[in-house]
N, C-alpha and C. Protein backbone atom coordinates (compact mmCIF):
# COMPACT_ATOMS: atom_id res chain seq x y z
N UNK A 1 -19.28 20.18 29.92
CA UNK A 1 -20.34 20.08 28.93
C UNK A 1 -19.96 20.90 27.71
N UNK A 2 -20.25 20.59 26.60
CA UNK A 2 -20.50 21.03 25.47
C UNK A 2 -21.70 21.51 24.79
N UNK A 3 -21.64 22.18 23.53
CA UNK A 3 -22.86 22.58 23.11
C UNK A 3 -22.25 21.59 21.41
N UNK A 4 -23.20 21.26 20.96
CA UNK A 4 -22.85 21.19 19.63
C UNK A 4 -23.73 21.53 18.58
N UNK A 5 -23.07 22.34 17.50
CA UNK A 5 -23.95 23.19 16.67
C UNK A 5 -23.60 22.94 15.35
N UNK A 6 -24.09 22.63 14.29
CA UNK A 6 -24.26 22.76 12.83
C UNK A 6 -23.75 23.77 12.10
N UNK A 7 -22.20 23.81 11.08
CA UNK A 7 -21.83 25.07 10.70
C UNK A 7 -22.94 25.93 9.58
N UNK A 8 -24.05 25.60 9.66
CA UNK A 8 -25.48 25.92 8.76
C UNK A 8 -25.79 27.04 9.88
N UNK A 9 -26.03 26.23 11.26
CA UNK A 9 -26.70 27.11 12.36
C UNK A 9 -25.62 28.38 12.84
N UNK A 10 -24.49 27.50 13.15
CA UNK A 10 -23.25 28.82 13.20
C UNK A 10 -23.46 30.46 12.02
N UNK A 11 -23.70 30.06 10.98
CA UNK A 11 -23.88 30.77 10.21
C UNK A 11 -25.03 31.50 10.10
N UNK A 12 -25.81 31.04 10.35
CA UNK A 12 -27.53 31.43 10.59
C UNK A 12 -26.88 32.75 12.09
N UNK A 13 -26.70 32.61 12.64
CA UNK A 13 -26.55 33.33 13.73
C UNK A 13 -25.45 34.31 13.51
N UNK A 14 -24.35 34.14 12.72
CA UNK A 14 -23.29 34.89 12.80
C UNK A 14 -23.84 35.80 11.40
N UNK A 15 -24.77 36.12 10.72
CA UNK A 15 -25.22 36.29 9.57
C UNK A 15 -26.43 37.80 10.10
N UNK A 16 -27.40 36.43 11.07
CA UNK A 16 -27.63 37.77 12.17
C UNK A 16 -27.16 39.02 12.79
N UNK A 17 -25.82 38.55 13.12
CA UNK A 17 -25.67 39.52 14.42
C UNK A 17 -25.18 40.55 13.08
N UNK A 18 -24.18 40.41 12.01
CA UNK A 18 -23.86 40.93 10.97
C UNK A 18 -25.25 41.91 10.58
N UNK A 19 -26.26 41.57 10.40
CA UNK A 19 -26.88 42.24 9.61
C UNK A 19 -28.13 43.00 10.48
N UNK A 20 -27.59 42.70 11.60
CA UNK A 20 -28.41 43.86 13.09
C UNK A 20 -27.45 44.49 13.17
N UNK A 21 -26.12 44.67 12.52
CA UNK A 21 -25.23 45.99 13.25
C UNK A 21 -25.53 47.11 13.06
N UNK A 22 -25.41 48.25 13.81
CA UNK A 22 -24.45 48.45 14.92
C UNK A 22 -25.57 48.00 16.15
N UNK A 23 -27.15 47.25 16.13
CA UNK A 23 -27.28 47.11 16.73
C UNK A 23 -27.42 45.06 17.48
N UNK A 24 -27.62 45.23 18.77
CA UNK A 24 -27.62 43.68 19.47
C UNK A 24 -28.62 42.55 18.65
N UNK A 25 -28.52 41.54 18.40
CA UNK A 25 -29.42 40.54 17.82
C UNK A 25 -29.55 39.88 18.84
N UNK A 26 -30.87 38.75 18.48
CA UNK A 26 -30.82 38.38 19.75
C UNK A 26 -31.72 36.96 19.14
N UNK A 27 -31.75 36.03 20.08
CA UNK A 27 -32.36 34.66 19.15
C UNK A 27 -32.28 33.33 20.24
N UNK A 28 -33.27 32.62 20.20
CA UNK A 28 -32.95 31.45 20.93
C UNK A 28 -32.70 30.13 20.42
N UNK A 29 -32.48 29.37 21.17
CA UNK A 29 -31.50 28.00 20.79
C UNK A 29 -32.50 27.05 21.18
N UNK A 30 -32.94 26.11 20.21
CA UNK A 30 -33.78 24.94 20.23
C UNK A 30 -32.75 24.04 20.14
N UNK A 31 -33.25 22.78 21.03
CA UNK A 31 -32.42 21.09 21.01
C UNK A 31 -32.62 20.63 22.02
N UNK A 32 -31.73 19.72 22.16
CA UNK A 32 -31.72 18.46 23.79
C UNK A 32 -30.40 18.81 24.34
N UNK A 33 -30.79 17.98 25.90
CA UNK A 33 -29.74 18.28 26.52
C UNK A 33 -29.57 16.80 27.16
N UNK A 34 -28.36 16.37 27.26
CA UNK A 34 -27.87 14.68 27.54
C UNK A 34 -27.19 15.01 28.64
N UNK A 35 -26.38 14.21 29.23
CA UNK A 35 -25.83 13.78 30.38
C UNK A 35 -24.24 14.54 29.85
N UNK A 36 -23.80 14.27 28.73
CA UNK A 36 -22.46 15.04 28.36
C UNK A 36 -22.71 15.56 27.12
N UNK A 37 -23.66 16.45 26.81
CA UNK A 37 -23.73 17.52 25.59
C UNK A 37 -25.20 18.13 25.59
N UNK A 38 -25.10 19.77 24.94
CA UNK A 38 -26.22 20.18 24.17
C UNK A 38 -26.49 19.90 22.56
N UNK A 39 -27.59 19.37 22.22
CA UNK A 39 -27.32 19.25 20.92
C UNK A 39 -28.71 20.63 20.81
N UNK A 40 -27.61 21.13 19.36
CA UNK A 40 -28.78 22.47 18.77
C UNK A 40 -29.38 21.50 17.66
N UNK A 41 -30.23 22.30 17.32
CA UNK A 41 -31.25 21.70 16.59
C UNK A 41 -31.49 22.84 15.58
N UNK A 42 -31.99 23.91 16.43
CA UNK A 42 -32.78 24.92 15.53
C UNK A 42 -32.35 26.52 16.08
N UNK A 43 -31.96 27.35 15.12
CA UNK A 43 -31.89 28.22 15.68
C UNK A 43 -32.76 29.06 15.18
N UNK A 44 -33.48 30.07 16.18
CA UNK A 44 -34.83 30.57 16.30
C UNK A 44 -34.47 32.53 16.26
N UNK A 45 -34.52 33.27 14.98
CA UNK A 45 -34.28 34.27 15.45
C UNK A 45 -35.27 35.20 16.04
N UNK A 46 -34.85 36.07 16.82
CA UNK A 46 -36.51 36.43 17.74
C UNK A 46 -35.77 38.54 17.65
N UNK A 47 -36.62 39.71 17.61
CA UNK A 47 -36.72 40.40 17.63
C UNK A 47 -35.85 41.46 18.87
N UNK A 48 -34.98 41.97 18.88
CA UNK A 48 -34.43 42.21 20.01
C UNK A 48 -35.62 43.61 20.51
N UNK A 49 -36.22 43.14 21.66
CA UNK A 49 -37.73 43.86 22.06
C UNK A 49 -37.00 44.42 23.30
N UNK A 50 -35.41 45.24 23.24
CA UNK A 50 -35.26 46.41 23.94
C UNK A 50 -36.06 47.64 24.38
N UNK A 51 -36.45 48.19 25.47
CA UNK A 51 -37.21 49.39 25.44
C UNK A 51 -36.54 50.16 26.82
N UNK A 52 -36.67 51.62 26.29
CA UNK A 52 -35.86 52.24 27.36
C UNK A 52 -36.39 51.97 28.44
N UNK A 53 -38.15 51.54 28.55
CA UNK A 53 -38.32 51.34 30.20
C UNK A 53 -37.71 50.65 30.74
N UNK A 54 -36.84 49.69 29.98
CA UNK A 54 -36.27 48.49 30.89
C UNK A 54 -34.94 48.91 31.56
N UNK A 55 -34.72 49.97 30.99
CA UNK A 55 -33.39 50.49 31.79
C UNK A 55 -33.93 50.82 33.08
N UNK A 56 -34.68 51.22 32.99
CA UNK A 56 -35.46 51.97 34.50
C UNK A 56 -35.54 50.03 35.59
N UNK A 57 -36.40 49.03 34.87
CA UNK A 57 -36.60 48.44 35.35
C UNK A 57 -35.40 47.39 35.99
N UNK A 58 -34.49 47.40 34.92
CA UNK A 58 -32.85 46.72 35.51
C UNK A 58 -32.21 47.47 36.14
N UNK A 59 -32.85 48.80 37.06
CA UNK A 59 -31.92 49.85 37.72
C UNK A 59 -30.60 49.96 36.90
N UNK A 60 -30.39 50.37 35.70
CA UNK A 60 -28.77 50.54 35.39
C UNK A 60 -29.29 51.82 34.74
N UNK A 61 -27.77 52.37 34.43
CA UNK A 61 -27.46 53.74 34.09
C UNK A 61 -28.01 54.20 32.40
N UNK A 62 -28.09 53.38 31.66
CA UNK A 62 -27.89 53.59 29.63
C UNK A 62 -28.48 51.84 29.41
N UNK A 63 -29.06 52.36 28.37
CA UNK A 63 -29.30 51.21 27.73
C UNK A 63 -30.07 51.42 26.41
N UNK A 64 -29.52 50.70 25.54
CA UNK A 64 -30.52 50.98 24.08
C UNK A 64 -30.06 49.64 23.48
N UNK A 65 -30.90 49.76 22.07
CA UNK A 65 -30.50 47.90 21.49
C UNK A 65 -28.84 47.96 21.00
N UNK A 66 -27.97 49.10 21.28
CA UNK A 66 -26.58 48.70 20.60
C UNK A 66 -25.84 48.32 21.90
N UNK A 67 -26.71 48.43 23.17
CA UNK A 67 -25.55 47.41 24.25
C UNK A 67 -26.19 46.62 24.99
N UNK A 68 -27.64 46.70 24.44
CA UNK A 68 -28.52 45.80 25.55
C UNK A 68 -29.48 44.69 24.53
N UNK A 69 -30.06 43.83 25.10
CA UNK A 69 -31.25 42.91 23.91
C UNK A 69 -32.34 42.71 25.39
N UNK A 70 -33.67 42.19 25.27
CA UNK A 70 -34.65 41.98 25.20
C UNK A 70 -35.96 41.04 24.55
N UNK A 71 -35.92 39.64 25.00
CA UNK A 71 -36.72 38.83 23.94
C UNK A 71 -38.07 39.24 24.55
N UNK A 72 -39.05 39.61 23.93
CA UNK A 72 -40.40 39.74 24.72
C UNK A 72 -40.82 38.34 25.04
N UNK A 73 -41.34 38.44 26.27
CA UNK A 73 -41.73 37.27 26.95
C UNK A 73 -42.84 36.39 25.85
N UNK A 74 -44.13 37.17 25.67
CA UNK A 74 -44.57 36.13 24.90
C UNK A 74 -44.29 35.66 23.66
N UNK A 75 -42.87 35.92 23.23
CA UNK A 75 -42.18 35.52 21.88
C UNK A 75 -41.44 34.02 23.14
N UNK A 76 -41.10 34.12 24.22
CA UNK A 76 -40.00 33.24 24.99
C UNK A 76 -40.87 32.05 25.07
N UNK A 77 -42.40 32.61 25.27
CA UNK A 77 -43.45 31.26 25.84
C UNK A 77 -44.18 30.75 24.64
N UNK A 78 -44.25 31.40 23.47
CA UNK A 78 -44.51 30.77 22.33
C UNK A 78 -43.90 29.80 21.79
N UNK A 79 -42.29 29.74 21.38
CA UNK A 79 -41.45 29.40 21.32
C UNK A 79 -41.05 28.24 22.18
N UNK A 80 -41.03 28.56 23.72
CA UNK A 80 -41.16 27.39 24.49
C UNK A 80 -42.08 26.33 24.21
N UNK A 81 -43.25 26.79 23.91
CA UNK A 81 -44.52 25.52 23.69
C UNK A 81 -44.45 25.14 22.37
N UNK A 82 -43.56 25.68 21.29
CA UNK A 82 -43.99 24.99 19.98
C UNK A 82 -42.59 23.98 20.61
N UNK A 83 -41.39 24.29 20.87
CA UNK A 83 -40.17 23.56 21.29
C UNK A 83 -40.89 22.37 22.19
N UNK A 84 -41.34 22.37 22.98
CA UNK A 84 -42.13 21.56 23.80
C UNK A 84 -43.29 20.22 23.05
N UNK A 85 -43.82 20.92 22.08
CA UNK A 85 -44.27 20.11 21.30
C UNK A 85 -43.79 19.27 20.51
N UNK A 86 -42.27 19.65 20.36
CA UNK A 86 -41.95 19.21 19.17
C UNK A 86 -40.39 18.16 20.02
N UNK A 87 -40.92 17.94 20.98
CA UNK A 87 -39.93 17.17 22.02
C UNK A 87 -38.74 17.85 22.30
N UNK A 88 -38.27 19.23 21.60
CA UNK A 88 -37.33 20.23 22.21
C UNK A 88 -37.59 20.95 23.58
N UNK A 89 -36.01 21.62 23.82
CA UNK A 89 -36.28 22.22 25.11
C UNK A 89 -35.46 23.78 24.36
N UNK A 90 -35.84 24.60 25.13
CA UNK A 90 -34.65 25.79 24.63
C UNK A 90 -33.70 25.65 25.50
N UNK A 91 -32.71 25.62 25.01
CA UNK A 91 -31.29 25.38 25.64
C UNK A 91 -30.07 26.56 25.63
N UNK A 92 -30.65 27.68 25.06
CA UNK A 92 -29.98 28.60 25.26
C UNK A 92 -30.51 29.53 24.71
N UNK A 93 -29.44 31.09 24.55
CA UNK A 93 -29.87 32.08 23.96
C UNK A 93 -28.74 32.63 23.05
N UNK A 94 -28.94 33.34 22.13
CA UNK A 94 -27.57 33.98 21.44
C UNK A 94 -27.98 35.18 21.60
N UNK A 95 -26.77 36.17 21.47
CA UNK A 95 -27.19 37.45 20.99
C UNK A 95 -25.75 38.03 20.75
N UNK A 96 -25.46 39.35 19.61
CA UNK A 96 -23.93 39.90 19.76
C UNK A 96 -23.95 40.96 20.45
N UNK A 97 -22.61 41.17 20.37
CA UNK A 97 -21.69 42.19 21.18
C UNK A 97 -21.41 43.04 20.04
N UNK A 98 -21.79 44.28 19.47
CA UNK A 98 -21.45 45.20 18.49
C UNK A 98 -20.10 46.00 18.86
N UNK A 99 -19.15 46.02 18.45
CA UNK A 99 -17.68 46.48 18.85
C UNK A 99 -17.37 46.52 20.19
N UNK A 100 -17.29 45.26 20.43
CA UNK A 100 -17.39 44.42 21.91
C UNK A 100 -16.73 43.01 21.53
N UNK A 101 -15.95 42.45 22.62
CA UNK A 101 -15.73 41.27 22.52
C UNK A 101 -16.76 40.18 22.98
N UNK A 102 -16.70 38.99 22.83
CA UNK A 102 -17.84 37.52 22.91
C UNK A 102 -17.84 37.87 24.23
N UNK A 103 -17.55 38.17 25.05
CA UNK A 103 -17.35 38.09 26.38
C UNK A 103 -18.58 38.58 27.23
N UNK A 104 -19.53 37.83 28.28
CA UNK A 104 -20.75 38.40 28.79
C UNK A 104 -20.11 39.46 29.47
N UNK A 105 -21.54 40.48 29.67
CA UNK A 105 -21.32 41.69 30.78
C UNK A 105 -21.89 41.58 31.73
N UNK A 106 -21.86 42.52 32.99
CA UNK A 106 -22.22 42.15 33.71
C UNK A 106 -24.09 42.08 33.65
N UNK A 107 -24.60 42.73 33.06
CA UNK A 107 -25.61 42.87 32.69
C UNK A 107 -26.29 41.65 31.81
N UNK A 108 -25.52 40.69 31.18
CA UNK A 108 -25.97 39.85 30.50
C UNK A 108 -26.06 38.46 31.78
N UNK A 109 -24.88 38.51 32.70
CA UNK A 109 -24.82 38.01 34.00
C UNK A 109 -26.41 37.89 34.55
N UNK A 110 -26.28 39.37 34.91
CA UNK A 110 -28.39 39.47 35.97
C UNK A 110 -29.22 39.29 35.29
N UNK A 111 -28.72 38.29 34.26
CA UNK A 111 -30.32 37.98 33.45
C UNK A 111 -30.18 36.59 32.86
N UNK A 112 -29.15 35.87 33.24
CA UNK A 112 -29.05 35.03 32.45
C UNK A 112 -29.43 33.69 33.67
N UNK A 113 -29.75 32.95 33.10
CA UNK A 113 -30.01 31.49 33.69
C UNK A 113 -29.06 30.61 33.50
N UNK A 114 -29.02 29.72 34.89
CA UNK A 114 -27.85 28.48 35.16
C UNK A 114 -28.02 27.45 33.80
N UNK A 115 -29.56 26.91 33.42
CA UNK A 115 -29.32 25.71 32.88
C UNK A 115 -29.00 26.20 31.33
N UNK A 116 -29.04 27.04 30.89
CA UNK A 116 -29.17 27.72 29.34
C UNK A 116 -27.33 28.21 28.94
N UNK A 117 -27.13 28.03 28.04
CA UNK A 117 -26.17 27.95 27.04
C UNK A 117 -26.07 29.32 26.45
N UNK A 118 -25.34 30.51 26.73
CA UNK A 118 -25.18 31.78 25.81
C UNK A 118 -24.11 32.01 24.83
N UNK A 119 -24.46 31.94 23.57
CA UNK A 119 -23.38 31.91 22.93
C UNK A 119 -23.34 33.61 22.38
N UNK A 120 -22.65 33.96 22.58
CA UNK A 120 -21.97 35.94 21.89
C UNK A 120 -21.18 35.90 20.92
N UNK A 121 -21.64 36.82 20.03
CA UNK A 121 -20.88 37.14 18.95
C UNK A 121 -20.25 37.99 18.77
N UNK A 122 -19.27 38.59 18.70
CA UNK A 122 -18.74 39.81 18.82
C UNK A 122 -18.28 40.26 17.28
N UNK A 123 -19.05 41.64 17.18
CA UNK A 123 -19.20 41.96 15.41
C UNK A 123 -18.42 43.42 15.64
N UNK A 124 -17.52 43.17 15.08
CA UNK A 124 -16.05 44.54 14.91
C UNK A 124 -16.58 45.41 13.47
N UNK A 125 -16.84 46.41 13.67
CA UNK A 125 -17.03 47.27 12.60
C UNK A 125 -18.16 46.63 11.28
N UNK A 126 -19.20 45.85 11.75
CA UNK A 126 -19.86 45.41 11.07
C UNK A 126 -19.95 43.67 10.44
N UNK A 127 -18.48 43.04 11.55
CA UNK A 127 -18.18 42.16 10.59
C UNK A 127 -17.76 41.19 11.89
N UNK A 128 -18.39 39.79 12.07
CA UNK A 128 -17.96 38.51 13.07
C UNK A 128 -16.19 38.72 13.23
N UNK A 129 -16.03 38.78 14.51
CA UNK A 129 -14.46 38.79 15.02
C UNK A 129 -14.75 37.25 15.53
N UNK A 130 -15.71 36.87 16.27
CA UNK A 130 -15.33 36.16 17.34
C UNK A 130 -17.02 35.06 17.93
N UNK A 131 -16.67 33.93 18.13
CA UNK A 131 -17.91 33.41 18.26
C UNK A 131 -17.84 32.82 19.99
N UNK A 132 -18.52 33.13 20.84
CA UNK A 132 -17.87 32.11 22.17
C UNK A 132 -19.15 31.39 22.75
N UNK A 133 -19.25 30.78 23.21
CA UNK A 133 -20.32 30.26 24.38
C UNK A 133 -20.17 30.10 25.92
N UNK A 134 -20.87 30.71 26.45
CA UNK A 134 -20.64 30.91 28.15
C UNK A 134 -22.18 30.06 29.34
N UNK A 135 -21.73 29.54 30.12
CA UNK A 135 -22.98 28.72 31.01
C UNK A 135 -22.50 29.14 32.13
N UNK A 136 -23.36 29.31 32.87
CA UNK A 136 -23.19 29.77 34.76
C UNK A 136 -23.16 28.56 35.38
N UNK A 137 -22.21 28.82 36.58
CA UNK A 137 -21.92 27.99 36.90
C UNK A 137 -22.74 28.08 38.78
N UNK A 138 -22.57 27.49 39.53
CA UNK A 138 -23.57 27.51 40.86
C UNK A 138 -23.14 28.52 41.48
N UNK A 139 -21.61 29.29 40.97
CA UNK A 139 -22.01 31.03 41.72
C UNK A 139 -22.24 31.75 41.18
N UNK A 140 -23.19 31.38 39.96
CA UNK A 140 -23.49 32.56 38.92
C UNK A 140 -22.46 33.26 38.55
N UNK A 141 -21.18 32.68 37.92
CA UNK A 141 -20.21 33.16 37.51
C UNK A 141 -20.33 32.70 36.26
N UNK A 142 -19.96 33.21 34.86
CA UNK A 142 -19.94 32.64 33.36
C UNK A 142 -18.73 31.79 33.68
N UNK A 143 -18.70 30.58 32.62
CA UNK A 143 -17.97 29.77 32.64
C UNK A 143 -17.66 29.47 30.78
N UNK A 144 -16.51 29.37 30.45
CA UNK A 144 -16.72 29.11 28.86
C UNK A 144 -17.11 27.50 28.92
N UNK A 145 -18.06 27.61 27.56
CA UNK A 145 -18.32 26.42 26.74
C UNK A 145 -18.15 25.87 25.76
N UNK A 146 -17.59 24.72 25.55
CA UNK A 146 -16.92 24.77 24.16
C UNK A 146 -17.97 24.69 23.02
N UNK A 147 -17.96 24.85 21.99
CA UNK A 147 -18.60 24.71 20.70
C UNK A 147 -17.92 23.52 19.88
N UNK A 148 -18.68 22.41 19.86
CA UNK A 148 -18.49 21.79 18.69
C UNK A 148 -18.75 21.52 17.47
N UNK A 149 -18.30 22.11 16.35
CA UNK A 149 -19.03 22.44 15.07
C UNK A 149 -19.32 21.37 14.18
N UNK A 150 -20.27 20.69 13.95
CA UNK A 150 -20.21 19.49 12.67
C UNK A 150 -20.43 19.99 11.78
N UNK A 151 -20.74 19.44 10.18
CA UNK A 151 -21.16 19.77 9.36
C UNK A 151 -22.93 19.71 9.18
């Protein structure tokens, strides 16, 4: 499977993660999903609603918005029902990697869902290195996804 995205929307997102540095952005992915592709539609930027309780609550060691993100739920179910209305589904999530490569962690792993599309950005000293997209696969292992860019 593929994702295919709009170099408008590519930019919309890579513009983001740029201008949340040094900390995580974070945003979801409106469109359809076919038999052999995601098509994006809309990209939705949403608030990275990190809070130290959640370190407590993901049992891990550190966490703040420069290695972790957080969409608040009723930003996820708002979003879901206007997407829903509007014959979309959310089909994924973005968020970057601040002097980090595109690459998920394991932490982005225990939170992420099989049917959804994660695309990472990885922003080097303030500035897009690297764009990737990753989908789980049935052992909850990341799997790359390709990006197809139109105009």
């Amino acid at each position: 499977m593929v994702i295919r995205v709009g170099k408008e929307q590519i930019e919309q997102i890579r513009l983001h993660a740029e201008n949340t540095y040094p900390e995580e952005c974070c945003g979801l992915l409106l469109g359809v999903i076919n038999d052999r592709d995601k098509l994006l539609v809309e990209v939705r930027q949403t608030e990275n609603n990190w809070e130290e309780e959640l370190t407590e609550l993901w049992s891990i060691k550190t966490g703040n918005k420069r290695n972790r993100f957080s969409i608040a739920p009723n930003v996820l179910l708002k979003v879901q029902k206007e997407a829903r209305d509007r014959n979309l589904s959310i089909i994924g999530i973005y968020h970057s990697h601040p002097d980090h490569p595109a690459i998920p962690s394991e932490f982005d792993r225990a939170i992420a869902w099989q049917q959804y599309s994660y695309i990472i950005v990885s922003v080097q000293q303030g500035r897009t290195q690297d764009i990737r997209s990753w989908t789980l696969d049935e052992a909850h292992q990341f799997q790359s996804e390709e990006i197809v860019t139109s105009r």
